[in-house]
C-alpha atoms as a PDB file:
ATOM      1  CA  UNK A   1      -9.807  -1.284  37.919  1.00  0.00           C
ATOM      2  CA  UNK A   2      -9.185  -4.793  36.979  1.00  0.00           C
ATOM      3  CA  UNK A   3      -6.844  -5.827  33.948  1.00  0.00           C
ATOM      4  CA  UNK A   4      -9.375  -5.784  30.943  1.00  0.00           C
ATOM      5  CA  UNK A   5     -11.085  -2.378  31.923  1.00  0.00           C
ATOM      6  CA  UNK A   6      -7.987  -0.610  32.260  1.00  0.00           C
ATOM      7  CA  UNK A   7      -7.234  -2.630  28.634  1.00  0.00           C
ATOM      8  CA  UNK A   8     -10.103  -1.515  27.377  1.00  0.00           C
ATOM      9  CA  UNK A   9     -10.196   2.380  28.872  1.00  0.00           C
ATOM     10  CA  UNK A  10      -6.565   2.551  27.463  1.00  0.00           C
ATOM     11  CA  UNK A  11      -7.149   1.419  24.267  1.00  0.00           C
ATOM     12  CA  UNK A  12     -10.805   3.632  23.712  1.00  0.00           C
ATOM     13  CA  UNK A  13      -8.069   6.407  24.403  1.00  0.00           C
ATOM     14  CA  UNK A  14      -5.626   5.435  22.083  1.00  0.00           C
ATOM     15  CA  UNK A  15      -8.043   4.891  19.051  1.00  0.00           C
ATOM     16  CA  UNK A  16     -10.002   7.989  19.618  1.00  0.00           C
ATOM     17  CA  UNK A  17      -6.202   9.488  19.437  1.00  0.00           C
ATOM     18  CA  UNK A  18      -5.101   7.535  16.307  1.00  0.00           C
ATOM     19  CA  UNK A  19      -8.264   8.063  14.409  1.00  0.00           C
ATOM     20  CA  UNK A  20      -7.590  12.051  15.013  1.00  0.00           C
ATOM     21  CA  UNK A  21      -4.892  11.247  13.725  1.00  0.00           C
ATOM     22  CA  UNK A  22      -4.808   9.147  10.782  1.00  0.00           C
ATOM     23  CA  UNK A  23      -4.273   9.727   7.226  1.00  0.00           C
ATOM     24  CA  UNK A  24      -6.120   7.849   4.208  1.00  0.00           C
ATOM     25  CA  UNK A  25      -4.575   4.968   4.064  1.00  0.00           C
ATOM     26  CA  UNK A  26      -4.668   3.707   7.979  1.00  0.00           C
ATOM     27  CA  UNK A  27      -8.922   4.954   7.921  1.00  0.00           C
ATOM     28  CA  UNK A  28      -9.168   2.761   5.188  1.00  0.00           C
ATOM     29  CA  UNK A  29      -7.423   0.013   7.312  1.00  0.00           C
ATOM     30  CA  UNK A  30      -8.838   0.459  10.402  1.00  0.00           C
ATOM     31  CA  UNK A  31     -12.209   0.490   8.086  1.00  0.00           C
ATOM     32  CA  UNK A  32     -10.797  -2.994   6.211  1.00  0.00           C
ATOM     33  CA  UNK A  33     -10.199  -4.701   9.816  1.00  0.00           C
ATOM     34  CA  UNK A  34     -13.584  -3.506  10.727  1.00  0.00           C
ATOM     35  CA  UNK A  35     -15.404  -5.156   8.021  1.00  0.00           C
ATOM     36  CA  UNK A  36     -13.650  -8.075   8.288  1.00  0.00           C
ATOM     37  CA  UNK A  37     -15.087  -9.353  11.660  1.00  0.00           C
ATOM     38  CA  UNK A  38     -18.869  -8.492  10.616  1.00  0.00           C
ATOM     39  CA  UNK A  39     -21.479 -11.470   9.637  1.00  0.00           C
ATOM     40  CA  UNK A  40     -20.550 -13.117   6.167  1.00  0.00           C
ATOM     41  CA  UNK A  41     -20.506 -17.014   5.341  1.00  0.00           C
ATOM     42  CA  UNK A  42     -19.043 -17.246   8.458  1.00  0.00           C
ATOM     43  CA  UNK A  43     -20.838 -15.415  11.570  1.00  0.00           C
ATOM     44  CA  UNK A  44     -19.071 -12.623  13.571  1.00  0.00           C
ATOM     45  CA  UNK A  45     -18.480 -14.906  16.807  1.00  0.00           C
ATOM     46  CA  UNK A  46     -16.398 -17.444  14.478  1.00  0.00           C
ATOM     47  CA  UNK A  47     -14.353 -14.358  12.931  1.00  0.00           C
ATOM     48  CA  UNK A  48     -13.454 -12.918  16.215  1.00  0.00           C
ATOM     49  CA  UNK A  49     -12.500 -16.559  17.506  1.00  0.00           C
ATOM     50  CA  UNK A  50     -10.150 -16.660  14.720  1.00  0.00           C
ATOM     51  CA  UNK A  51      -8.572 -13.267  15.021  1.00  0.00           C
ATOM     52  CA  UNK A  52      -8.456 -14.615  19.157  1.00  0.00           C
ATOM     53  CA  UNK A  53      -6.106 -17.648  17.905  1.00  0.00           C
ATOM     54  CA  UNK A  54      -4.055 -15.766  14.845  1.00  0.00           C
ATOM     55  CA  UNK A  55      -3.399 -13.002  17.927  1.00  0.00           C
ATOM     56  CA  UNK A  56      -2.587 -15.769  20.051  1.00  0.00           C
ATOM     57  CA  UNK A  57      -0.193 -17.616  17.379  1.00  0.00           C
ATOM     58  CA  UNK A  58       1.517 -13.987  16.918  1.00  0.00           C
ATOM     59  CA  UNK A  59       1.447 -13.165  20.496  1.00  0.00           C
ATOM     60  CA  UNK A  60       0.004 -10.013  20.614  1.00  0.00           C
ATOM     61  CA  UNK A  61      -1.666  -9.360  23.911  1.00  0.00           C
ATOM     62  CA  UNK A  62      -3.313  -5.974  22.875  1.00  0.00           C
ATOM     63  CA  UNK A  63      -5.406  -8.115  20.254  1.00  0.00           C
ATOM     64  CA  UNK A  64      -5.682 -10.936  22.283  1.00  0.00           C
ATOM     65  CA  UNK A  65      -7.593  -8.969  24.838  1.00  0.00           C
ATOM     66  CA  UNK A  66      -9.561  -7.053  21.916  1.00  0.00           C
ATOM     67  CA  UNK A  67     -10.664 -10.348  20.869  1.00  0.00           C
ATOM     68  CA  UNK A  68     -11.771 -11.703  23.946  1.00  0.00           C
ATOM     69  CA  UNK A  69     -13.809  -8.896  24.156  1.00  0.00           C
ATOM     70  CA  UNK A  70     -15.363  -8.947  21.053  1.00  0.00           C
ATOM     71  CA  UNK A  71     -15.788 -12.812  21.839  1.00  0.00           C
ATOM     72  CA  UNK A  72     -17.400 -12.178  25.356  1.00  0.00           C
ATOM     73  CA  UNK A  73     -20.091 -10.077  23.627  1.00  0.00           C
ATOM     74  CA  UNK A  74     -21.120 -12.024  20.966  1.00  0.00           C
ATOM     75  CA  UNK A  75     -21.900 -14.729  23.334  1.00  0.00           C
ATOM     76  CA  UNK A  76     -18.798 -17.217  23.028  1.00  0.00           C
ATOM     77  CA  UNK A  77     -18.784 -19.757  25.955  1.00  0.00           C
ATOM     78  CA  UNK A  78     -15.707 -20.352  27.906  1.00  0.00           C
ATOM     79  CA  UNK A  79     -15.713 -24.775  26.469  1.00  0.00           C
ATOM     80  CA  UNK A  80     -15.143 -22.340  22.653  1.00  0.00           C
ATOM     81  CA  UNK A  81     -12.591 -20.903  24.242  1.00  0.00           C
ATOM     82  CA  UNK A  82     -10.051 -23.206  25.654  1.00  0.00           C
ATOM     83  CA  UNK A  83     -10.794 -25.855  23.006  1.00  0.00           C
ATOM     84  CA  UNK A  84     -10.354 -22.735  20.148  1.00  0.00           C
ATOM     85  CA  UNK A  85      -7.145 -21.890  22.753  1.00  0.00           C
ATOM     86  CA  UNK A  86      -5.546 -25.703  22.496  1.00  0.00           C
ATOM     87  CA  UNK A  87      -5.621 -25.469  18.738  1.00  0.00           C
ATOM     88  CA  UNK A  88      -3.636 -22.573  18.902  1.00  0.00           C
ATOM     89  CA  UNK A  89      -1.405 -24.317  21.647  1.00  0.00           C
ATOM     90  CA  UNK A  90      -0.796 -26.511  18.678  1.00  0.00           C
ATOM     91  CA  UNK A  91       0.025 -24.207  15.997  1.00  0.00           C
ATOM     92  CA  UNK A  92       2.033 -21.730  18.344  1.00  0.00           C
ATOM     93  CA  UNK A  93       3.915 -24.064  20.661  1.00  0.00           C
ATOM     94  CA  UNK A  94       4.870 -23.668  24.385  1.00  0.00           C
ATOM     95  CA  UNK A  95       5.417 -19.937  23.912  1.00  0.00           C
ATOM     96  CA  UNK A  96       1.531 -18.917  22.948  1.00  0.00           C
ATOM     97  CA  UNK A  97       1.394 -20.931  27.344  1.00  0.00           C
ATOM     98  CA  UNK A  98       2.100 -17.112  29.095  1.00  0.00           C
ATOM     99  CA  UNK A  99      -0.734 -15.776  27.163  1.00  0.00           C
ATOM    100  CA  UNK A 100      -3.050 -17.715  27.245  1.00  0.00           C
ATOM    101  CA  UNK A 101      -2.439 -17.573  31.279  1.00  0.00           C
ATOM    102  CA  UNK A 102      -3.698 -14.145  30.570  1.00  0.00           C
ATOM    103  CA  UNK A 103      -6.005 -14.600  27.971  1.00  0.00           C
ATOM    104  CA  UNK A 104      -7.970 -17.043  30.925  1.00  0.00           C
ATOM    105  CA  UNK A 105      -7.452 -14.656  33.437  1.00  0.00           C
ATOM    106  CA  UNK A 106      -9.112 -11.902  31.254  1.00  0.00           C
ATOM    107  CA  UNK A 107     -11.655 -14.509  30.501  1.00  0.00           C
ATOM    108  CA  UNK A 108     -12.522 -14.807  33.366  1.00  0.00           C
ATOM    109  CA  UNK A 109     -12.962 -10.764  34.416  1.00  0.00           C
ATOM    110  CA  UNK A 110     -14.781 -10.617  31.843  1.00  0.00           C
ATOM    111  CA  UNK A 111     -17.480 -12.922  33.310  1.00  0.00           C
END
């Protein structure tokens, strides 16, 4: 099982075990979060590039790969990518370098 399907089998488990879970208030999160990334002014694929880059910025590799993901569907090319990437290279410094090592690797199981 390669990187981003064990990723994405773990994580399927985990939110089917959260959302059991969950009170009120973190439904109506998850819910908020999930609204957030659908079609608007701006379309879904530039929503889930930006949550790709804040992730990136804070350096959180679960929603780094979740992003990817969501990217990969909705049809983002791999030039959006790394040039979306080298912004947040910018904004995050030499640190954000490890993940997006991984964030290309996933990138590229993905394809």
């Amino acid at each position: 099982m390669s990187d981003i399907e064990e990723f994405q089998s773990q994580r399927e488990k985990l939110q089917a075990l959260m959302m059991e879970k969950s009170d009120k208030t973190m439904k109506r999160f998850l819910n908020l979060d999930t609204q957030a990334y659908v079609d608007g002014a701006l379309p879904a694929k530039e929503k889930e590039l930006l949550g790709l880059i804040a992730s990136l910025v804070l350096r959180c590799e679960d929603c780094i790969n979740y992003h990817l993901v969501q990217c990969y569907k909705l049809g983002l090319k791999e030039d959006e990518l790394v040039e979306a990437m080298s912004v947040g290279l910018i904004v995050g410094g030499s640190i954000t370098i490890p993940h997006i090592r991984r964030a290309l690797a996933s990138w590229d199981e993905l394809k």
